[in-house]
Structure formats: C-alpha cells, structure tokens
N, C-alpha and C. Protein backbone atom coordinates (compact mmCIF):
# COMPACT_ATOMS: atom_id res chain seq x y z
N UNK A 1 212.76 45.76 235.65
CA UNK A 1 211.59 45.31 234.93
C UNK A 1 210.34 45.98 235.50
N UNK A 2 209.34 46.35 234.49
CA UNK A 2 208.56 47.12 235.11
C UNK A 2 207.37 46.29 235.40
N UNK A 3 206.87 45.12 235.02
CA UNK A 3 206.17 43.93 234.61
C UNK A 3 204.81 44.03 233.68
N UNK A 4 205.43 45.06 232.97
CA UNK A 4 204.42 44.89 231.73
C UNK A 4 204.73 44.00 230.87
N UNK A 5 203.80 43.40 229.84
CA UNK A 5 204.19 42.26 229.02
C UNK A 5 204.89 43.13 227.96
N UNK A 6 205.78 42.52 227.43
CA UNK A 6 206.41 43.53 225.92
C UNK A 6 205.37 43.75 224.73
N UNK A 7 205.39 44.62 224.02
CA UNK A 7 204.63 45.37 223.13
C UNK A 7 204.78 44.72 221.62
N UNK A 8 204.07 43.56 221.38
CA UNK A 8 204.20 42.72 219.86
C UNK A 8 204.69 43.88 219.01
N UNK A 9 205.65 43.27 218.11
CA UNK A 9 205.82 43.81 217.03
C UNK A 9 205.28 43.93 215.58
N UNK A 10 205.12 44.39 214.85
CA UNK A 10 204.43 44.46 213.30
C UNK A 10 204.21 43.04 212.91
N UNK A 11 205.36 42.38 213.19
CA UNK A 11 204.86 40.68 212.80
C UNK A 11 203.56 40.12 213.52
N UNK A 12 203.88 40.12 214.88
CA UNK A 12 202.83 39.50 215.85
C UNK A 12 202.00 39.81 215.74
N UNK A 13 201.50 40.91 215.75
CA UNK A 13 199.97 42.18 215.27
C UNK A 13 199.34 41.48 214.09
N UNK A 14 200.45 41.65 213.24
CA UNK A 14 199.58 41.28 211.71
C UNK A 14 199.41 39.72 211.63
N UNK A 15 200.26 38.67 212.52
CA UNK A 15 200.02 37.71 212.24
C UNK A 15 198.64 37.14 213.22
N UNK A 16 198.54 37.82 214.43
CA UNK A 16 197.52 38.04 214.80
C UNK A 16 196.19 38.36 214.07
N UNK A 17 196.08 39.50 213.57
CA UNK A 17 195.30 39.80 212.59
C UNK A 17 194.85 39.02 211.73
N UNK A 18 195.60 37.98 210.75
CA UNK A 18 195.25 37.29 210.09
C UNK A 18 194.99 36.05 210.14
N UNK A 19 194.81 35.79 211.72
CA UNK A 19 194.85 34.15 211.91
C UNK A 19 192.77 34.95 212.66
N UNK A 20 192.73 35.85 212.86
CA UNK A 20 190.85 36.15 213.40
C UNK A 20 190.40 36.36 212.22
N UNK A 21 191.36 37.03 211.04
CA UNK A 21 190.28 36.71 209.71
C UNK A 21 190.19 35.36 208.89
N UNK A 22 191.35 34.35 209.33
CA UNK A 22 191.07 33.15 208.81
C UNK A 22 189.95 32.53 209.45
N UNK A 23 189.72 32.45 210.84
CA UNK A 23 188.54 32.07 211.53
C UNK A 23 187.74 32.56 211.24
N UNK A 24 187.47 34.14 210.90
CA UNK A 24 186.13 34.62 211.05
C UNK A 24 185.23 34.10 209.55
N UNK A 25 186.71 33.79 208.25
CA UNK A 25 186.27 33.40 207.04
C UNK A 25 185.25 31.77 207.32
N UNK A 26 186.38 31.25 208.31
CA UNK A 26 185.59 30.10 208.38
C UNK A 26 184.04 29.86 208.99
N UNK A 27 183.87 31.01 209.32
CA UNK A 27 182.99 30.51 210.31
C UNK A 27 181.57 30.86 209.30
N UNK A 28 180.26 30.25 209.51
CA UNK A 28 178.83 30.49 209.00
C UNK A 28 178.82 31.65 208.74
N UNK A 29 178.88 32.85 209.84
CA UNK A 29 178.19 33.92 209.43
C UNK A 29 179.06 35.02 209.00
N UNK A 30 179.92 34.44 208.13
CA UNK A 30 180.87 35.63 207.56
C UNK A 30 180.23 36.16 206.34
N UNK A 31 180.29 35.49 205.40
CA UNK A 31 179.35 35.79 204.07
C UNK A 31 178.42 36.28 204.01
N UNK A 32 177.35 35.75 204.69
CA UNK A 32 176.21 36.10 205.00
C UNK A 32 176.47 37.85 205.57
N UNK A 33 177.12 38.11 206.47
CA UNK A 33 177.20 39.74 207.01
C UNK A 33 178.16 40.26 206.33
N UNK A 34 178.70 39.85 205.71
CA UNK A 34 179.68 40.60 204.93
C UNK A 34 178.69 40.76 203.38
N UNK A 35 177.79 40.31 202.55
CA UNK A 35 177.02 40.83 202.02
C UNK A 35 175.82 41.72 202.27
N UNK A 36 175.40 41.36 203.40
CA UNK A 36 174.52 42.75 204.03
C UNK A 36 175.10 43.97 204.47
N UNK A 37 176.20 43.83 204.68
CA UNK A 37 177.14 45.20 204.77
C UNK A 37 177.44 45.68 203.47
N UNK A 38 177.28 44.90 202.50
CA UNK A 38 177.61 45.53 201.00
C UNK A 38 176.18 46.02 200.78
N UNK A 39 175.28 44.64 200.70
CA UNK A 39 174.09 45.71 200.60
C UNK A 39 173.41 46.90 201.25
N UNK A 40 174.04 47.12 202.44
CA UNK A 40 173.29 48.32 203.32
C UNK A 40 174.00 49.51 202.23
N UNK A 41 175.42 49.44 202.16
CA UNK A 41 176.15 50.53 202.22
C UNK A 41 176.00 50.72 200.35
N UNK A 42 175.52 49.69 199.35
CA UNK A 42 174.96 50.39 198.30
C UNK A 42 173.85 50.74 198.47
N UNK A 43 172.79 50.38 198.89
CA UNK A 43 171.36 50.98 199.21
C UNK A 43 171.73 52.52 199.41
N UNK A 44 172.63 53.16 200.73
CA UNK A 44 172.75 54.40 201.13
C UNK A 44 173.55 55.04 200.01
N UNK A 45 174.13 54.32 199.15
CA UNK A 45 174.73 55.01 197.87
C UNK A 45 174.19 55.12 196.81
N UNK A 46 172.99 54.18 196.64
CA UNK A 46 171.95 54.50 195.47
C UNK A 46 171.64 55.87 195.06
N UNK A 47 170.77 56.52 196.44
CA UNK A 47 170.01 57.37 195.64
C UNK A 47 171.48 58.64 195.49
N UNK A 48 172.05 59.09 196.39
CA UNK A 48 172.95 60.38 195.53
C UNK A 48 173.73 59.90 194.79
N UNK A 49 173.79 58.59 194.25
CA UNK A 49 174.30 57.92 193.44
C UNK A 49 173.50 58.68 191.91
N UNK A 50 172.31 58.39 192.15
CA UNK A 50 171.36 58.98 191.18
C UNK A 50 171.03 60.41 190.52
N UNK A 51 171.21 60.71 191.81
CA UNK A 51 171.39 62.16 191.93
C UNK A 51 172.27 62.74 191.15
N UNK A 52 173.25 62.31 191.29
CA UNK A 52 174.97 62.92 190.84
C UNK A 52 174.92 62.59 189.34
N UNK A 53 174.47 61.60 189.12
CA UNK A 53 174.10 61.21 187.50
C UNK A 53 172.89 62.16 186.94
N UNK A 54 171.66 62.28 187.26
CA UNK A 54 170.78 62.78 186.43
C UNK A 54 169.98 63.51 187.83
N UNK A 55 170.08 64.53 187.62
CA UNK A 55 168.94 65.10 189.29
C UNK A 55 167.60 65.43 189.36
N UNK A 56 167.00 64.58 187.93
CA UNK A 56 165.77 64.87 187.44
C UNK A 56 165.45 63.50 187.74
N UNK A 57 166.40 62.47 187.64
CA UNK A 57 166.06 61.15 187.38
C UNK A 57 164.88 60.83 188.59
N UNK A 58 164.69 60.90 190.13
CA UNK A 58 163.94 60.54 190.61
C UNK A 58 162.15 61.11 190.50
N UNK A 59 162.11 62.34 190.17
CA UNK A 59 160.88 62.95 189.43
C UNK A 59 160.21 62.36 188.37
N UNK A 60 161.22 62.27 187.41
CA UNK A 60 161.02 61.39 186.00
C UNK A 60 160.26 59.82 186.36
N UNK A 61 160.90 59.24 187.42
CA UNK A 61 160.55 58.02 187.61
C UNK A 61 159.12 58.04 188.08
N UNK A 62 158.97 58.93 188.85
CA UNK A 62 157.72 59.13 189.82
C UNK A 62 157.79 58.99 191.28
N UNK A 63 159.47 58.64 191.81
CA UNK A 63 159.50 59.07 193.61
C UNK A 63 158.53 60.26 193.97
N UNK A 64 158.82 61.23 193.40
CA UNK A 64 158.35 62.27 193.98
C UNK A 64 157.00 62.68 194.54
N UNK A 65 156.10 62.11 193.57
CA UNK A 65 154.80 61.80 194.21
C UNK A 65 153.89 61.08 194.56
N UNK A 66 154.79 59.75 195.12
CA UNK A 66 154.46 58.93 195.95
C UNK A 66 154.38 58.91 197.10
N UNK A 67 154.64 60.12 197.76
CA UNK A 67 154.92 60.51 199.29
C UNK A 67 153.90 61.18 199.59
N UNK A 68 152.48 61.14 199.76
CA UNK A 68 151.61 62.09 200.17
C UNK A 68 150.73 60.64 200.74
N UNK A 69 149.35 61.35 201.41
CA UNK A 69 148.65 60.68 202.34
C UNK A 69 147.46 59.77 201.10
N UNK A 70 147.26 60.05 199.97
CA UNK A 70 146.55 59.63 199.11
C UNK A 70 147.07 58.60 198.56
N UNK A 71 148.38 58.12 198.15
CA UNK A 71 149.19 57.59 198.01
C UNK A 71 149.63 56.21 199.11
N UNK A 72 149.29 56.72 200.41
CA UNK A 72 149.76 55.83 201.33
C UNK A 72 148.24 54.31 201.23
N UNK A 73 146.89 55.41 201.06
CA UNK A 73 145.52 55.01 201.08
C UNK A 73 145.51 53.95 200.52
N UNK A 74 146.30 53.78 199.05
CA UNK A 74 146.25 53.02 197.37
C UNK A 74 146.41 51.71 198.10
C-alpha cells in the first residue's frame, strides 16, 4: 500500500459534482450571479454582435460621434 487515498471513480466525481450544484442552487446568491454573468457576457457580445449584422449600424445610430471632448462638455 502506498497510502494514498484511492482515486473516485466517474460516479463519485459526478455525484460529487452535483450535490455543490444542488447547494450552490440553494443558496441566495446563485441567481443573482448567475444573471450578471449572463449579463456581462451579452453586453461583450452586443456590439460585434452588431457589427456582424449591419457594420454601418453603430454610425447610423450616432456612437460614433459621441466620443470627442465637446460631447463629454454636453
């Protein structure tokens, strides 16, 4: 014996696994960060989101020249 503990198998792992996502469901701040992780990660997909659709679309809207120091003044 070498006295390492034995190495769980696919059962133990996954049943492992699914007994920290039953807790983590339970707990307050699951929802809550699990929708700000949706919203971060569409926010960063918006705009080449936009892009990929129409590549005029942010010009058209008026992004484009809202970014100057006259603009910041308003």
């Amino acid at each position: 014996m070498s006295g390492h503990a034995p190495k769980p198998d696919g059962f133990t792992g996954r049943a492992r696994l699914l007994g920290l996502l039953d807790r983590s469901r339970e707990s307050y701040w699951f929802l809550p960060a699990s929708m700000s992780l949706v919203a971060m990660l569409l926010a960063v997909a918006a705009g080449p989101l936009d892009r990929a659709i129409d590549p005029l679309l942010p010009d058209r809207l008026g992004y484009g020249r809202s970014i100057d120091p006259d603009s910041a003044r308003a």
